[in-house]
Protein backbone atom coordinates (compact mmCIF):
# COMPACT_ATOMS: atom_id res chain seq x y z
CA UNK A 1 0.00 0.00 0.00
CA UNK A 2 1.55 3.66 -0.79
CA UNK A 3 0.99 6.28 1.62
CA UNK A 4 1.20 9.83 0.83
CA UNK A 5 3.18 12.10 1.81
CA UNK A 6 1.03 14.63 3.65
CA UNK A 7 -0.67 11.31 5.04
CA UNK A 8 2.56 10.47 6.65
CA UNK A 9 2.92 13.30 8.24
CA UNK A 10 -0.58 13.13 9.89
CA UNK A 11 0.30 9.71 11.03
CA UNK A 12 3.42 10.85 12.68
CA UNK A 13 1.65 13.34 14.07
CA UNK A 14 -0.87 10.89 15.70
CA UNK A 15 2.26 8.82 16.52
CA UNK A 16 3.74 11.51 18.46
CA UNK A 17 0.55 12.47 20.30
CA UNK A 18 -0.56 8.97 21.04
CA UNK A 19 3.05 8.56 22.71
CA UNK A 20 2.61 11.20 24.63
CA UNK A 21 -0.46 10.45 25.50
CA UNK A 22 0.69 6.82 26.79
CA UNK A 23 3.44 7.73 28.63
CA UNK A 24 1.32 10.15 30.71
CA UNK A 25 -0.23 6.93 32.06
CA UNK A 26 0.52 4.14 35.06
CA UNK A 27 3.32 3.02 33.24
CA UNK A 28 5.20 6.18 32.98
CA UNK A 29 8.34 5.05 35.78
CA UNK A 30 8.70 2.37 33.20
CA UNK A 31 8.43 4.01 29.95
CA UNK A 32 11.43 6.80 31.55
CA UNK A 33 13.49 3.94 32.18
CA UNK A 34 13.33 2.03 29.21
CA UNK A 35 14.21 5.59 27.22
CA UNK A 36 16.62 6.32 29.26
CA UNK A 37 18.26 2.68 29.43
CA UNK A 38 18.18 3.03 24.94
CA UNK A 39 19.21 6.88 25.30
CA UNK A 40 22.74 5.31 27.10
CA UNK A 41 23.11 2.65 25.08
CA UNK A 42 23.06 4.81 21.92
CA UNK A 43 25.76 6.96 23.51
CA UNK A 44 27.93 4.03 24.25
CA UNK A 45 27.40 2.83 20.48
CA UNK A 46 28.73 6.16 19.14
CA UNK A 47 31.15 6.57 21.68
CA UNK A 48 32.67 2.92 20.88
CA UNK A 49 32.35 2.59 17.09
CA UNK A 50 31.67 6.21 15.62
CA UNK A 51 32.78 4.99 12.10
CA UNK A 52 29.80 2.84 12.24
CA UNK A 53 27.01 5.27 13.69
CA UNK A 54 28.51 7.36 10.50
CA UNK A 55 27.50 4.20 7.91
CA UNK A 56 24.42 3.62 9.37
CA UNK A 57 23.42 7.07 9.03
CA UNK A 58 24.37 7.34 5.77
CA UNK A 59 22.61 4.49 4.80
CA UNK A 60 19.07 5.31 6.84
CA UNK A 61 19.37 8.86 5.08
CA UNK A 62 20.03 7.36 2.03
CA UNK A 63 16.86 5.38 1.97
CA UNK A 64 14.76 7.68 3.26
CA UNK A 65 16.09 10.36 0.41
CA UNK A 66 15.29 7.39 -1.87
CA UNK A 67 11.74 6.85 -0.75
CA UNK A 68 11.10 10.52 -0.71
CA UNK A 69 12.23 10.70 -4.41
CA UNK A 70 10.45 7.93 -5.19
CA UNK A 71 7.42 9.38 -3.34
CA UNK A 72 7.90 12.95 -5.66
CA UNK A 73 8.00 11.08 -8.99
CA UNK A 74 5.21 8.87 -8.12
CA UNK A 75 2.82 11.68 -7.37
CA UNK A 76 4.22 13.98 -10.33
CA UNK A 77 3.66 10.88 -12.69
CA UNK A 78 -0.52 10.42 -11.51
């Protein structure tokens, strides 16, 4: 199925809000801990192996730019 672009953006949107939303709730003291616990293991990935935090963000940019392009032409093409 192909979303569009703007409809992306409303579902990130709704994302975002509904995340809020849940973490606002009993299992807040949970929800902190897990972010936190994945907030300092990110820093220890870049601090240990910044060469590869460098390809992988090369690469996730890469296909994002690709799906955005691809997301341009289709529209411009219907």
């Amino acid at each position: 199925m192909w979303v569009r672009e703007r409809d992306a953006v409303d579902y990130l949107g709704i994302a975002a809000v509904t995340l809020l939303a849940w973490i606002h709730f009993p299992y807040r003291f949970f929800v902190y801990t897990q972010l936190h616990y994945a907030a300092w293991w990110l820093q220890q990935w870049i601090d240990q192996s910044p060469t590869q935090v460098v390809g992988v963000s090369v690469i996730v940019v890469a296909v994002a730019g690709g799906a955005l392009l691809a997301g341009i032409v289709r529209s411009a093409s219907a």
